[in-house]
PDB file of N, CA and C in Angstrom:
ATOM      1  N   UNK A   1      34.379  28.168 -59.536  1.00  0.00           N
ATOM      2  CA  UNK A   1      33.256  27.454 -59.003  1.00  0.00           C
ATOM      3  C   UNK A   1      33.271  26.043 -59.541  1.00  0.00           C
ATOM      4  N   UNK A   2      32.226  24.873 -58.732  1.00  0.00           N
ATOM      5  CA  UNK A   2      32.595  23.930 -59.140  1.00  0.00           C
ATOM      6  C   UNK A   2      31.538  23.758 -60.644  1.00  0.00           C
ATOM      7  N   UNK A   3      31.600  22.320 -61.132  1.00  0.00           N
ATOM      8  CA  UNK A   3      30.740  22.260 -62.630  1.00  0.00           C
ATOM      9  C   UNK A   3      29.316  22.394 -61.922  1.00  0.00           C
ATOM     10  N   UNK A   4      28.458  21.960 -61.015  1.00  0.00           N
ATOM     11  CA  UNK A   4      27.320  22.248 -60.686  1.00  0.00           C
ATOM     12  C   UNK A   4      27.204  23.353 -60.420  1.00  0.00           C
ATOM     13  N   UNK A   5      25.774  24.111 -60.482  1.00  0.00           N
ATOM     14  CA  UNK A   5      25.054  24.944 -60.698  1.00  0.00           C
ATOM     15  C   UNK A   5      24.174  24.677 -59.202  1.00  0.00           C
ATOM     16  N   UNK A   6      24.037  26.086 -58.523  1.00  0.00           N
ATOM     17  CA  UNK A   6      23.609  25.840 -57.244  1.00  0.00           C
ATOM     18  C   UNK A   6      22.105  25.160 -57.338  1.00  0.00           C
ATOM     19  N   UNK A   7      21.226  25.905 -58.815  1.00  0.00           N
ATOM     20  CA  UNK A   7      19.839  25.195 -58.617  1.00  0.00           C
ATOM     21  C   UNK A   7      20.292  23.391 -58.722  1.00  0.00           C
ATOM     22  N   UNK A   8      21.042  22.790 -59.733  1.00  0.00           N
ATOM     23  CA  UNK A   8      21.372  21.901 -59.566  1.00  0.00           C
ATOM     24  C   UNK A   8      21.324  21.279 -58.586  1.00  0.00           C
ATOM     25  N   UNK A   9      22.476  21.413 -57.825  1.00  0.00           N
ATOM     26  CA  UNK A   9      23.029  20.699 -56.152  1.00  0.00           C
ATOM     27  C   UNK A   9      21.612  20.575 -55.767  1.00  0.00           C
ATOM     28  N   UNK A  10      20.810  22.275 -55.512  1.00  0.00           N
ATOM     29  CA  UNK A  10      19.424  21.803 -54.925  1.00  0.00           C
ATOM     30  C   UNK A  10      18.511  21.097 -54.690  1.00  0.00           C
ATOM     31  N   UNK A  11      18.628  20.929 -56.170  1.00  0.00           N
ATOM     32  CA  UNK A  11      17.491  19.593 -56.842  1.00  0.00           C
ATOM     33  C   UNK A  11      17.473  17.971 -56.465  1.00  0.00           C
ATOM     34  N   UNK A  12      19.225  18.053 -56.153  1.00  0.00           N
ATOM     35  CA  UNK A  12      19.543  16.352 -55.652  1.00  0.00           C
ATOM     36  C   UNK A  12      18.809  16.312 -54.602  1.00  0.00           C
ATOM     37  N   UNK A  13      19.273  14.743 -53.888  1.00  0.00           N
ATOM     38  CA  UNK A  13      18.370  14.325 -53.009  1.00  0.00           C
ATOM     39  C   UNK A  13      19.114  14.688 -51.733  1.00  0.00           C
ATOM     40  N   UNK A  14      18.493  14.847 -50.749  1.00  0.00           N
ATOM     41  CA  UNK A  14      19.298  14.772 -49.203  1.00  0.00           C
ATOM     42  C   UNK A  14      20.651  14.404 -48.861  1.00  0.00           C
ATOM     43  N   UNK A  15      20.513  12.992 -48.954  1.00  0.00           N
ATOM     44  CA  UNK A  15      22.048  12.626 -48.842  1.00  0.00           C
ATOM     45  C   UNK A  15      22.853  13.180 -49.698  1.00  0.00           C
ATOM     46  N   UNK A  16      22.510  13.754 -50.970  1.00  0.00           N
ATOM     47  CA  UNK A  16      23.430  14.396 -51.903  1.00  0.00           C
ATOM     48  C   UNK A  16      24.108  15.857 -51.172  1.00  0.00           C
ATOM     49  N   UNK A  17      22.875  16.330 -50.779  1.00  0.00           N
ATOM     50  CA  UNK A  17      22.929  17.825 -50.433  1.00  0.00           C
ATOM     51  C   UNK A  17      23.578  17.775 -48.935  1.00  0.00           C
ATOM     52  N   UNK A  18      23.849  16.561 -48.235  1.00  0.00           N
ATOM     53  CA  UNK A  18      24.220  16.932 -47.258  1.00  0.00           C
ATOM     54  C   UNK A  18      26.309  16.046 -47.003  1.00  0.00           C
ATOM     55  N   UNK A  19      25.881  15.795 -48.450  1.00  0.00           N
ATOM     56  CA  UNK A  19      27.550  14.708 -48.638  1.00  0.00           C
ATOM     57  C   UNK A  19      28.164  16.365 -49.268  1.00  0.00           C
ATOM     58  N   UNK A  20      27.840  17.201 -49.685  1.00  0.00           N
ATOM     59  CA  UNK A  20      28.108  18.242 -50.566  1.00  0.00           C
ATOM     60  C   UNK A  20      28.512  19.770 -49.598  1.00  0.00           C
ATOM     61  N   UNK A  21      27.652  19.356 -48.485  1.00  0.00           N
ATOM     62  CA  UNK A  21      27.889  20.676 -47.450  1.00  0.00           C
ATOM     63  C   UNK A  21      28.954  20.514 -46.481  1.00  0.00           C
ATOM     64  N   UNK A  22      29.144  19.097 -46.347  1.00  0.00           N
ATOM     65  CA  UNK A  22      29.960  18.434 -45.709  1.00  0.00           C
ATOM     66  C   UNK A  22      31.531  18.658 -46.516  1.00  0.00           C
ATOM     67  N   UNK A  23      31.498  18.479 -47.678  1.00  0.00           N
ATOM     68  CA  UNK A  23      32.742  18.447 -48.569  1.00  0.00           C
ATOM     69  C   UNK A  23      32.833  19.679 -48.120  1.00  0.00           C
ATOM     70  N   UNK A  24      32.171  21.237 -48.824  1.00  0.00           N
ATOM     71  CA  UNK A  24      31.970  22.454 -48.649  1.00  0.00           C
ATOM     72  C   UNK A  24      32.620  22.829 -47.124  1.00  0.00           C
ATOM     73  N   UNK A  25      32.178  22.030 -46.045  1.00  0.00           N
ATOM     74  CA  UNK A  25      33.430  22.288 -44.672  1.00  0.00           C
ATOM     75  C   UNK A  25      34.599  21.811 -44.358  1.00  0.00           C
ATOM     76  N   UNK A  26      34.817  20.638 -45.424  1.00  0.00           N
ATOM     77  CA  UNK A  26      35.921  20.463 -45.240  1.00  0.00           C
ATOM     78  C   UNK A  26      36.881  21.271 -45.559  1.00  0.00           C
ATOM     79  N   UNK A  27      36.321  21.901 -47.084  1.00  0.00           N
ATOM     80  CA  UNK A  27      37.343  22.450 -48.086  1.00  0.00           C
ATOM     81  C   UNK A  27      37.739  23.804 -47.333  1.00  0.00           C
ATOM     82  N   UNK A  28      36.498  23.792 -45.941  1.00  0.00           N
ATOM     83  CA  UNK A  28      36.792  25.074 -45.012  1.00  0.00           C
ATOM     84  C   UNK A  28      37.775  25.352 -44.366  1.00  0.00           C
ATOM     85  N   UNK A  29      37.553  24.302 -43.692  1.00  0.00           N
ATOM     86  CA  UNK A  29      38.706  23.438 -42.475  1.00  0.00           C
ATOM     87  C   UNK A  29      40.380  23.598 -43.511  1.00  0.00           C
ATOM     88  N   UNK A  30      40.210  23.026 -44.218  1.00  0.00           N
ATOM     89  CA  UNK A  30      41.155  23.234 -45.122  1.00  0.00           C
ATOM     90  C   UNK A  30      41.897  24.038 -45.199  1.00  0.00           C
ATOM     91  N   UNK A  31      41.058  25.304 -45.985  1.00  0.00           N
ATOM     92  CA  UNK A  31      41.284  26.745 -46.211  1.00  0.00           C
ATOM     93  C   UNK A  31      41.937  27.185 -45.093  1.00  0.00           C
ATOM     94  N   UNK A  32      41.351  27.067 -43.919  1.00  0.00           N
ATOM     95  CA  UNK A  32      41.405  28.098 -42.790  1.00  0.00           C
ATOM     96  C   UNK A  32      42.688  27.371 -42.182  1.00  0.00           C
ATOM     97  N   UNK A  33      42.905  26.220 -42.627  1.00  0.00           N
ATOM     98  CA  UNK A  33      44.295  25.018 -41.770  1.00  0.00           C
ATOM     99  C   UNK A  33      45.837  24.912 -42.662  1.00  0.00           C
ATOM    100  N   UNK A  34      45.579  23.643 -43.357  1.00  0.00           N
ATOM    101  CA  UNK A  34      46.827  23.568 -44.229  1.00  0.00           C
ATOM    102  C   UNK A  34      47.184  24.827 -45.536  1.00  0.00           C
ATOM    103  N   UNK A  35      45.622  25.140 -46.165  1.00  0.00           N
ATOM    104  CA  UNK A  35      45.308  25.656 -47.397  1.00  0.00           C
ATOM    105  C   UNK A  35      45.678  27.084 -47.547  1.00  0.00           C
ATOM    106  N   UNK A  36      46.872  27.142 -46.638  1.00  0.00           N
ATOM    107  CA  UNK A  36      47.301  28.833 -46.587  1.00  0.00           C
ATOM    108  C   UNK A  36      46.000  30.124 -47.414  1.00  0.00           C
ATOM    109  N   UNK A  37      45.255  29.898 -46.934  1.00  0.00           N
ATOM    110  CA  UNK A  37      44.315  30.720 -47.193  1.00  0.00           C
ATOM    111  C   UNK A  37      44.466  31.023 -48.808  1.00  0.00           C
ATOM    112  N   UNK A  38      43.763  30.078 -49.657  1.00  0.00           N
ATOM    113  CA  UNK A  38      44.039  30.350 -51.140  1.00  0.00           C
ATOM    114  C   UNK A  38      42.558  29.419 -51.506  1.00  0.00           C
ATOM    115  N   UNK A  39      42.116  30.486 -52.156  1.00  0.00           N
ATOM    116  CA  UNK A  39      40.373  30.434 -52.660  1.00  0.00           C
ATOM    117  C   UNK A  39      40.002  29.415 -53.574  1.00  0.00           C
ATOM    118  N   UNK A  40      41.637  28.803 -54.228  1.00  0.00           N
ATOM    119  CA  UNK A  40      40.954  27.597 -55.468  1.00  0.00           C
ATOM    120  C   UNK A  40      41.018  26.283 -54.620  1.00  0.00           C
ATOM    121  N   UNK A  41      41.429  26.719 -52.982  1.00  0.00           N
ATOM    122  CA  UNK A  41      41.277  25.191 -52.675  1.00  0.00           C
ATOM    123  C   UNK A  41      39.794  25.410 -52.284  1.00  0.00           C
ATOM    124  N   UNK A  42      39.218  26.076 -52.411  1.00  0.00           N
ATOM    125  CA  UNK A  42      37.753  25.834 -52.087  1.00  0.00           C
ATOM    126  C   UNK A  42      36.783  24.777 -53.585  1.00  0.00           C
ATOM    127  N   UNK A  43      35.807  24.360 -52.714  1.00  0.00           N
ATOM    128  CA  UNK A  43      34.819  23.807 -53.721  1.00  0.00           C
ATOM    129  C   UNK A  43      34.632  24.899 -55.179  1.00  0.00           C
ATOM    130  N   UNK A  44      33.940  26.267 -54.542  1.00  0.00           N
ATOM    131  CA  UNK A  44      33.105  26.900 -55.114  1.00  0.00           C
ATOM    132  C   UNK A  44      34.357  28.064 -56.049  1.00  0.00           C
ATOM    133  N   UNK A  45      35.342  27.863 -55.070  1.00  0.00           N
ATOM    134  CA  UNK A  45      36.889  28.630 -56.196  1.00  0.00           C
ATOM    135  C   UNK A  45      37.106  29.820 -55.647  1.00  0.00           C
ATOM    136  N   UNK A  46      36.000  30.291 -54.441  1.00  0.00           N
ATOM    137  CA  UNK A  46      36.389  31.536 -54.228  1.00  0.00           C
ATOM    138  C   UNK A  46      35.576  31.641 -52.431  1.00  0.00           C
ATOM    139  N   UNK A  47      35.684  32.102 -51.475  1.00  0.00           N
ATOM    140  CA  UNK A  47      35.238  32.465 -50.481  1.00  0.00           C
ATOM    141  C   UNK A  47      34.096  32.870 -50.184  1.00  0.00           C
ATOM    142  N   UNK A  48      33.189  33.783 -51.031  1.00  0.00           N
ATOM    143  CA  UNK A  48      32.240  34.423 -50.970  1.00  0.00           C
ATOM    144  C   UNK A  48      31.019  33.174 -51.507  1.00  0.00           C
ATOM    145  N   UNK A  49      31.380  32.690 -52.534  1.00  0.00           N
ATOM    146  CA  UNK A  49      30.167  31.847 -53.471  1.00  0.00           C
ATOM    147  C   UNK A  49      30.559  30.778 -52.393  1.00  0.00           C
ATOM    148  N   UNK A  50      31.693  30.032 -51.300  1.00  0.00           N
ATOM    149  CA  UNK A  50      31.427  28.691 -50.826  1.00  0.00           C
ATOM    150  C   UNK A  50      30.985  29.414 -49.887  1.00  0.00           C
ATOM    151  N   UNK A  51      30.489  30.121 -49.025  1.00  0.00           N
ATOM    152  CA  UNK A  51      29.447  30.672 -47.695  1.00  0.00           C
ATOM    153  C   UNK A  51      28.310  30.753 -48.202  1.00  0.00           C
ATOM    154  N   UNK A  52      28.398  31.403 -49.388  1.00  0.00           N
ATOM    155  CA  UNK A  52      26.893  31.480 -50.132  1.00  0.00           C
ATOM    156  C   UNK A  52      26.645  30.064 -50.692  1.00  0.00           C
ATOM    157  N   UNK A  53      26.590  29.166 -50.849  1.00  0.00           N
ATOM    158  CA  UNK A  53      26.555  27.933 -51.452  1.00  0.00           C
ATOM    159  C   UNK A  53      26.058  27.173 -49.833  1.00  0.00           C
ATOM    160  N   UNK A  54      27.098  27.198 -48.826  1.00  0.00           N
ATOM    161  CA  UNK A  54      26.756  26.179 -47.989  1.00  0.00           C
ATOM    162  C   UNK A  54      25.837  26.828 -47.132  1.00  0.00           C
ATOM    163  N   UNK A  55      25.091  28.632 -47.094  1.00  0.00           N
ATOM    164  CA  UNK A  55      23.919  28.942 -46.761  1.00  0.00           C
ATOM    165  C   UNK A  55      23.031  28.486 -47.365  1.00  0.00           C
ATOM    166  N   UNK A  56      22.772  28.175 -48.562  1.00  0.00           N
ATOM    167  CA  UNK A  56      21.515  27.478 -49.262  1.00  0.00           C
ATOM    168  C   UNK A  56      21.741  26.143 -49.238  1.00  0.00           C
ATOM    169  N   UNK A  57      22.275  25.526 -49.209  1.00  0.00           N
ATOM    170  CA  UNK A  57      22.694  23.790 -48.853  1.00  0.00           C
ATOM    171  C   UNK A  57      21.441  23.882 -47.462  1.00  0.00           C
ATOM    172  N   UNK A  58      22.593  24.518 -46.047  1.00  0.00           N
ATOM    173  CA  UNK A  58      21.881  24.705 -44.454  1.00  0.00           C
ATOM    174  C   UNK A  58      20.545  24.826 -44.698  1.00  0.00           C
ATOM    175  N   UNK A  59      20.286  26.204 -45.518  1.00  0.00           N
ATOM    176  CA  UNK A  59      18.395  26.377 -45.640  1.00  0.00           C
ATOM    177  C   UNK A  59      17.751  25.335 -46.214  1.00  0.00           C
ATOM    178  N   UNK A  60      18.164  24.393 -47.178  1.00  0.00           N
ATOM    179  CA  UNK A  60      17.356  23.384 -48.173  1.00  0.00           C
ATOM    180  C   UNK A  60      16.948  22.818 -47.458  1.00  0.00           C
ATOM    181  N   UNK A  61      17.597  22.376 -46.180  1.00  0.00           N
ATOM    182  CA  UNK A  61      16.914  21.347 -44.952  1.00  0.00           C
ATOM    183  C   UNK A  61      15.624  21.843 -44.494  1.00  0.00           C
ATOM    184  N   UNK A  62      14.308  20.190 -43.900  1.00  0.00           N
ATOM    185  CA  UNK A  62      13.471  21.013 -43.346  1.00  0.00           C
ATOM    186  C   UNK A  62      14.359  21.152 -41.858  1.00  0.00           C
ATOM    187  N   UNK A  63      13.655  22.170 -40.726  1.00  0.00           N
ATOM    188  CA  UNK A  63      13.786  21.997 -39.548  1.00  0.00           C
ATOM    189  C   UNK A  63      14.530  20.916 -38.460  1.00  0.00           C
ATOM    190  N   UNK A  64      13.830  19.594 -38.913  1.00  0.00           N
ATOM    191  CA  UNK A  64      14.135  18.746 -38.282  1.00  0.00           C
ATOM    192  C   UNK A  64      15.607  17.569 -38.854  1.00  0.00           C
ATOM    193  N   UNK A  65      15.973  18.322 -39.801  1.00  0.00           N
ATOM    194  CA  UNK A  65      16.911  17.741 -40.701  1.00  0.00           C
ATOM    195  C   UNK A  65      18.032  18.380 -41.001  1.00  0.00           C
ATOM    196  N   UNK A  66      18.261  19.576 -40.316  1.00  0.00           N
ATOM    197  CA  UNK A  66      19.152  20.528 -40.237  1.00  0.00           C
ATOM    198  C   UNK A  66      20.355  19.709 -39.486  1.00  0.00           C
ATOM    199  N   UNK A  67      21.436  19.504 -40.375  1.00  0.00           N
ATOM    200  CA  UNK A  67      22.907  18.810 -39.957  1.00  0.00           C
ATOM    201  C   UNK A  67      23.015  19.220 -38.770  1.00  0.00           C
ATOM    202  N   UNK A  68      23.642  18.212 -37.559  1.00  0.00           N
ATOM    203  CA  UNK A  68      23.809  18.505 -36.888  1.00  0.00           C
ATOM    204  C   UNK A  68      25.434  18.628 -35.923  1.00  0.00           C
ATOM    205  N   UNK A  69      25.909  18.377 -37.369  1.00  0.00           N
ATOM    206  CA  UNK A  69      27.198  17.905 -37.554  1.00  0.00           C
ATOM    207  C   UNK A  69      28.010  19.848 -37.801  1.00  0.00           C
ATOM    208  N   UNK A  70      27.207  20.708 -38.497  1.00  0.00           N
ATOM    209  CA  UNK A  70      27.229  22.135 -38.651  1.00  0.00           C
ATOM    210  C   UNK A  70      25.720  22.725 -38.765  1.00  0.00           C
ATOM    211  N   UNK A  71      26.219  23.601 -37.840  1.00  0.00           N
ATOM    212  CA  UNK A  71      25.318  24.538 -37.271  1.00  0.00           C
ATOM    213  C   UNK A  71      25.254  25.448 -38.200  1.00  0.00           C
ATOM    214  N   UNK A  72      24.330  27.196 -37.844  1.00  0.00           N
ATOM    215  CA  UNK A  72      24.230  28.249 -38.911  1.00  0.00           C
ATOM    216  C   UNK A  72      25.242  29.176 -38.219  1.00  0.00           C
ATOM    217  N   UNK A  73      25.493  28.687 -37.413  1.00  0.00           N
ATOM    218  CA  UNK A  73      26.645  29.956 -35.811  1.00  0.00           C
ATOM    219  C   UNK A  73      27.880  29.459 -36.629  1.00  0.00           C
ATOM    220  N   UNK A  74      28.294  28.036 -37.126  1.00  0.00           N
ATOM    221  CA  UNK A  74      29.193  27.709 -37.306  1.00  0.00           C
ATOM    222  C   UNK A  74      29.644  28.254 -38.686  1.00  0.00           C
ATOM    223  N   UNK A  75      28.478  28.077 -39.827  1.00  0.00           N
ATOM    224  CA  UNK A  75      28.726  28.650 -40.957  1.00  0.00           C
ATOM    225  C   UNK A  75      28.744  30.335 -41.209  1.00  0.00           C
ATOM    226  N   UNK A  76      28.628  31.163 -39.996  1.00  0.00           N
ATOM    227  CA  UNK A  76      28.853  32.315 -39.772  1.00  0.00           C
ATOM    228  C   UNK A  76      30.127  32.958 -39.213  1.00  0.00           C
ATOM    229  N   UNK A  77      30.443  31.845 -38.467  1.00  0.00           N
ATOM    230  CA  UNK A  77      32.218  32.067 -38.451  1.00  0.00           C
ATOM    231  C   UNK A  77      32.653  31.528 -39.432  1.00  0.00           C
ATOM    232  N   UNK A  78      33.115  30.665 -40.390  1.00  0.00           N
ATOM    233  CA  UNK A  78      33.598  30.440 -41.286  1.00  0.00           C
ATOM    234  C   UNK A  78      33.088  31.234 -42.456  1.00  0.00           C
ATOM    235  N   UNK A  79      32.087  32.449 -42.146  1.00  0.00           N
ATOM    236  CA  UNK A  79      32.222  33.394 -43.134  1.00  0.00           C
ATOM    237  C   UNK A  79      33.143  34.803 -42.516  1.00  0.00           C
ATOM    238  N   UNK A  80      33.011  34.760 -41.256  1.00  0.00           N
ATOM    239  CA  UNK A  80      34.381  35.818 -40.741  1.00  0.00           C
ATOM    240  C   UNK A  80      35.099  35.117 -40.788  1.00  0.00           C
ATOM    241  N   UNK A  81      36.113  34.640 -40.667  1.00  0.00           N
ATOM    242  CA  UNK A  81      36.912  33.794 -40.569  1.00  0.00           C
ATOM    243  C   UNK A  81      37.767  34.220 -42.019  1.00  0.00           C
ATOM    244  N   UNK A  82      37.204  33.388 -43.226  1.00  0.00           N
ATOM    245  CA  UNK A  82      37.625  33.252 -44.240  1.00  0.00           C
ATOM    246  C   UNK A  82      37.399  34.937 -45.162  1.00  0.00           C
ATOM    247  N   UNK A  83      36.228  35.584 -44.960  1.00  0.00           N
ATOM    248  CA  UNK A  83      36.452  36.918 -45.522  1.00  0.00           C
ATOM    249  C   UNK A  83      37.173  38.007 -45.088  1.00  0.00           C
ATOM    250  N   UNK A  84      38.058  37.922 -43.351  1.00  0.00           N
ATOM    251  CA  UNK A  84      38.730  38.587 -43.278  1.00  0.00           C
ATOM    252  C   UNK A  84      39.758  38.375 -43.576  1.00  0.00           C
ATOM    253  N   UNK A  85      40.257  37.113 -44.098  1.00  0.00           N
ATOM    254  CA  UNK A  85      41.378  36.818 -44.770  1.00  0.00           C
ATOM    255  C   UNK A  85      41.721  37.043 -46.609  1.00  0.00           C
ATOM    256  N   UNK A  86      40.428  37.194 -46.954  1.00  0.00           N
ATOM    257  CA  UNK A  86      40.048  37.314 -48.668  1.00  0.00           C
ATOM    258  C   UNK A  86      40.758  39.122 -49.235  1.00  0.00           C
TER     259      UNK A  86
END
């Protein structure tokens, strides 16, 4: 996992939390592309904690502030995706 602590990340401000969910899909894109499916190229070091990480990132938003750049459909395939490969 990375040195932050999920209450941490939480606590930052918006643009923090949303420069962070953004990294969190890349490291997806990644995984699922060049990153021959290997869990330390993730942020969080492992598959399970970066879905769980970028579900509470998605929820921290209010409503109207929900990225629109990733969806919750999207972060639900990139949890099939990557756990049937784990």
């Amino acid at each position: 996992m990375g040195k932050f602590t999920l209450d941490w990340i939480l606590s930052r401000d918006e643009k923090f939390r949303y420069q962070m969910l953004g990294r969190m899909r890349s490291d997806c894109d990644y995984y699922l592309g060049n990153g021959q499916i290997y869990g330390n190229h993730l942020w969080a070091g492992n598959e399970v904690d970066q879905i769980d990480y970028m579900k509470c990132l998605w929820n921290s938003f209010a409503e109207d502030k929900k990225p629109e750049w990733l969806t919750w459909e999207q972060i639900l395939q990139y949890e099939r995706d990557m756990l049937k490969n784990s």
